[in-house]
C-alpha atoms as a PDB file:
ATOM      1  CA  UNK A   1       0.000   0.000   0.000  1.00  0.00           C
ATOM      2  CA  UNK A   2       1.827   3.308  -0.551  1.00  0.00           C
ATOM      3  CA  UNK A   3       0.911   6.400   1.215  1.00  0.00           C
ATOM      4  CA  UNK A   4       0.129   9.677  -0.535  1.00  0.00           C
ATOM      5  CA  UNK A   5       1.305  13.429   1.387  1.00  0.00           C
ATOM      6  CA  UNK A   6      -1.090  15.711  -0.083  1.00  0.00           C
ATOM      7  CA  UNK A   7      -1.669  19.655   1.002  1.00  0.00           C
ATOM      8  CA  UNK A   8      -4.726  21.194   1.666  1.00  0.00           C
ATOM      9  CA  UNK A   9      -4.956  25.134   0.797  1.00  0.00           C
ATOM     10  CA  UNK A  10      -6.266  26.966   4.252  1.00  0.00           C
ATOM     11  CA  UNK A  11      -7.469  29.480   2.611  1.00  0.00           C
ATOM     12  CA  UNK A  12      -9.440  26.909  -0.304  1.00  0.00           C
ATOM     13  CA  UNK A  13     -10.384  23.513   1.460  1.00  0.00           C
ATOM     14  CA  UNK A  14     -11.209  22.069  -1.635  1.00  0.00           C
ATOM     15  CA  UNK A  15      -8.135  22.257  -3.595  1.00  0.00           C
ATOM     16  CA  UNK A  16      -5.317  19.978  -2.839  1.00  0.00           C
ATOM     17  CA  UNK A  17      -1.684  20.160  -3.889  1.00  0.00           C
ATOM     18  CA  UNK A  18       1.415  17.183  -3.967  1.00  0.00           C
ATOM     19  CA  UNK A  19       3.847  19.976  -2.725  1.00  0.00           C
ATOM     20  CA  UNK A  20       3.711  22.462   0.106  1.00  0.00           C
ATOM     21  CA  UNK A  21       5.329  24.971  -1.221  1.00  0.00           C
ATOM     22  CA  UNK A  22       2.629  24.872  -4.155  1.00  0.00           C
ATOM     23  CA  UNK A  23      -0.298  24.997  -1.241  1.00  0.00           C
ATOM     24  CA  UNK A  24       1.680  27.999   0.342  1.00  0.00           C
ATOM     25  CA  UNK A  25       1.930  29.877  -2.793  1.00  0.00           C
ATOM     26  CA  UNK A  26      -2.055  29.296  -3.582  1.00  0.00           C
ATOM     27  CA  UNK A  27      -2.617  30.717  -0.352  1.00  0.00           C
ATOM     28  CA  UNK A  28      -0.616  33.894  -0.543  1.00  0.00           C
ATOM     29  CA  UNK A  29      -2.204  34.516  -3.834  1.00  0.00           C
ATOM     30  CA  UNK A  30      -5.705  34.355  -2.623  1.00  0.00           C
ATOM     31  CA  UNK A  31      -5.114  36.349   0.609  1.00  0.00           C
ATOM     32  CA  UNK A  32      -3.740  38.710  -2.030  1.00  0.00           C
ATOM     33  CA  UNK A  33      -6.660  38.464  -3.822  1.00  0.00           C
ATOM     34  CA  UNK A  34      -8.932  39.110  -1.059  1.00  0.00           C
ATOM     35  CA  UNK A  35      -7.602  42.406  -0.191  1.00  0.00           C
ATOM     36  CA  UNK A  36      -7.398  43.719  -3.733  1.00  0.00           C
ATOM     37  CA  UNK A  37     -10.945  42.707  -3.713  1.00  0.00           C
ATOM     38  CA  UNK A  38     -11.423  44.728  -1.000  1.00  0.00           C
ATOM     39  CA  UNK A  39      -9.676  47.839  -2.643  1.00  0.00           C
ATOM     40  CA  UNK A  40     -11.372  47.814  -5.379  1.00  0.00           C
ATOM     41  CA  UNK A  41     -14.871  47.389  -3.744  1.00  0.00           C
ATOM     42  CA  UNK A  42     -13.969  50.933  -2.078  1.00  0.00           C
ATOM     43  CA  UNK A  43     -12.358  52.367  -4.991  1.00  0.00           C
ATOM     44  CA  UNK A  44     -15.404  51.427  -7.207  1.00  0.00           C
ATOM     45  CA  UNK A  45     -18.455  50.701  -5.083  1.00  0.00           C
ATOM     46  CA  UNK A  46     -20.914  49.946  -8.045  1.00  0.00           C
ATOM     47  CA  UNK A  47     -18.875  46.682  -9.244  1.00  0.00           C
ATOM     48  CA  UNK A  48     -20.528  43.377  -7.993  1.00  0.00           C
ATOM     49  CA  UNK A  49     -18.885  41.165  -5.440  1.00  0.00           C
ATOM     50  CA  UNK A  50     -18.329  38.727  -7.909  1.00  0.00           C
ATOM     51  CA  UNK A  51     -16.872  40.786 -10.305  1.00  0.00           C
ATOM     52  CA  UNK A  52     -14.210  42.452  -7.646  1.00  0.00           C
ATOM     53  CA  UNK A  53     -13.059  39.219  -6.789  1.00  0.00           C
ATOM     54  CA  UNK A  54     -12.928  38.289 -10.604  1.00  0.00           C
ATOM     55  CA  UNK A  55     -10.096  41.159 -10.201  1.00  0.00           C
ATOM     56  CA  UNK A  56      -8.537  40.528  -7.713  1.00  0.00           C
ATOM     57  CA  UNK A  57      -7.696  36.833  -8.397  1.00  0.00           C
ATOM     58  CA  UNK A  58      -6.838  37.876 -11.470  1.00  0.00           C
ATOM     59  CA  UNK A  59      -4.618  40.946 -10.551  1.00  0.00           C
ATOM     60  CA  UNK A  60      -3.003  38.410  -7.932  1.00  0.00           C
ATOM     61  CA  UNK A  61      -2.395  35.933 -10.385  1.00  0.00           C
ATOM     62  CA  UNK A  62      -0.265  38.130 -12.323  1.00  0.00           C
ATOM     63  CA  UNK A  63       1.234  40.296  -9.449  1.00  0.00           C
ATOM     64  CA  UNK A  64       4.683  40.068 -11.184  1.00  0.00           C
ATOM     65  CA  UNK A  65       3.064  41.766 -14.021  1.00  0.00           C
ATOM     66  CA  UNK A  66       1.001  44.573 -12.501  1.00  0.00           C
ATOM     67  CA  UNK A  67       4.388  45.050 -10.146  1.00  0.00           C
ATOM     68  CA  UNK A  68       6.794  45.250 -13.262  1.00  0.00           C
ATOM     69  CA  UNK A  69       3.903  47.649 -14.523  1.00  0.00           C
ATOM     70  CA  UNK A  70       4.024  50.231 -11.440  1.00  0.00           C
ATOM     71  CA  UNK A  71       7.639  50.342 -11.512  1.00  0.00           C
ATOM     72  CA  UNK A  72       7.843  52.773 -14.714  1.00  0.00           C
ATOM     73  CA  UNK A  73       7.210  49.769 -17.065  1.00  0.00           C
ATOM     74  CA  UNK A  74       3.822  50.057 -17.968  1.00  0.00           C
ATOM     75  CA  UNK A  75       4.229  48.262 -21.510  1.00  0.00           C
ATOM     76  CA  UNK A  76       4.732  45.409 -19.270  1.00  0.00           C
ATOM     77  CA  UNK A  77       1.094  45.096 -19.462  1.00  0.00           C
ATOM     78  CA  UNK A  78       0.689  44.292 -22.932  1.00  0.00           C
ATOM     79  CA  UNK A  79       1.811  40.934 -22.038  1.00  0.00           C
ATOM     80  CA  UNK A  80      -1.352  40.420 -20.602  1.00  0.00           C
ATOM     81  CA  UNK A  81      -3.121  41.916 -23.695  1.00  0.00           C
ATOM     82  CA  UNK A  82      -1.088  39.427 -26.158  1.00  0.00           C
ATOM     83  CA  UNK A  83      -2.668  36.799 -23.935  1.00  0.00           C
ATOM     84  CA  UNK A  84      -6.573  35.067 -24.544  1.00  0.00           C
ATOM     85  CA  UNK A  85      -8.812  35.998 -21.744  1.00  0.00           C
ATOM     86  CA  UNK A  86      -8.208  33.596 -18.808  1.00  0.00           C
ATOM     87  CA  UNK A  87     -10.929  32.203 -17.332  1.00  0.00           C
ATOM     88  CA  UNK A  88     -11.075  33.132 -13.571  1.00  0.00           C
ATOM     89  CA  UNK A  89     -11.220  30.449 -11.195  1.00  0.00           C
ATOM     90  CA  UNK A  90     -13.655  31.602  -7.965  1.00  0.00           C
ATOM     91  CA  UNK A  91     -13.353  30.105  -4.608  1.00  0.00           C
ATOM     92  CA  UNK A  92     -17.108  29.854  -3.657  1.00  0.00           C
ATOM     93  CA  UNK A  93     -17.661  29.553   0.074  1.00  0.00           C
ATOM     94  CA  UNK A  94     -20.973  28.077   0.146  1.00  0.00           C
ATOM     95  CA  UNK A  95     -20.700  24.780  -2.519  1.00  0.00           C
ATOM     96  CA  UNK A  96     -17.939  23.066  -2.850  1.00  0.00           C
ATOM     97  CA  UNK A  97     -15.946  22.832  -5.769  1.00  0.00           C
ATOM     98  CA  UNK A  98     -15.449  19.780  -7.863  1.00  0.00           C
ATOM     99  CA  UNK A  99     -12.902  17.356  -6.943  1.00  0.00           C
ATOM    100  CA  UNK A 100      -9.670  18.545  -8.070  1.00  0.00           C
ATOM    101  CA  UNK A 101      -8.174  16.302  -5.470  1.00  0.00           C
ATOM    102  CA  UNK A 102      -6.863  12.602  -7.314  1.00  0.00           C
ATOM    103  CA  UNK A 103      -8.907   9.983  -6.478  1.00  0.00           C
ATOM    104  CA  UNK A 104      -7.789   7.010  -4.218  1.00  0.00           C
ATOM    105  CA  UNK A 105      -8.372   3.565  -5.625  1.00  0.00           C
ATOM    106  CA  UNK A 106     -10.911   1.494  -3.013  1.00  0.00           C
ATOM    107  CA  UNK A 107      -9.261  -0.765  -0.742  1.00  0.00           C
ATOM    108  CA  UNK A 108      -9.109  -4.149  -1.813  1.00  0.00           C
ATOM    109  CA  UNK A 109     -11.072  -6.680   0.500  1.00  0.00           C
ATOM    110  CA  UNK A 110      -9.313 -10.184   0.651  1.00  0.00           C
ATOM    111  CA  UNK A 111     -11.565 -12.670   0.091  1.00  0.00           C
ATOM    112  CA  UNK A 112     -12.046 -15.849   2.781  1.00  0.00           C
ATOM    113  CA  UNK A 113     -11.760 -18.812   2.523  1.00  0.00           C
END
């Protein structure tokens, strides 16, 4: 029988990662996320919920972009024009999310004899 180490996110209890690191680095980027979320709620009041945490997951996600971008390099951003429109993963609280985490194989019963 071999034994599997998997992470959980703290900050996504759904999602499950092989490598710590990986599970550490989801959950900076989603506590990131949450407070640009909450920025841009106060900056622009009429957005949705939804839609300002659309933007902040997706600011997050490319926070070595947007950082480049601040620094006097704003044609750092076209990178993300060049790019298709990602589709933006939300965490919902309420439902869980599908199973992202592998699947186990059942436990073989021995048979008697």
């Amino acid at each position: 029988m071999a034994v599997e180490v998997v992470y959980r996110s703290s900050r996504d209890l759904e999602r499950l990662f092989m490598d710590k690191a990986e599970a550490d680095r989801h959950d900076k980027m989603l506590e990131l996320a949450e407070v640009l979320a909450q920025v841009l709620q106060k900056a622009v009041p009429s957005l949705t919920e939804q839609q300002v945490e659309e933007a902040g997951i997706y600011m997050a996600k490319n926070r070595d972009v947007f950082a480049r971008a601040f620094k006097s390099q704003p044609d750092a951003l076209a990178e993300l024009l060049s790019e298709p429109a990602p589709v933006v993963e939300t965490v919902e609280k309420e439902q869980p999310a599908e199973a992202e985490a592998p699947v186990k194989p059942a436990k073989a019963t021995k048979a008697t004899k």
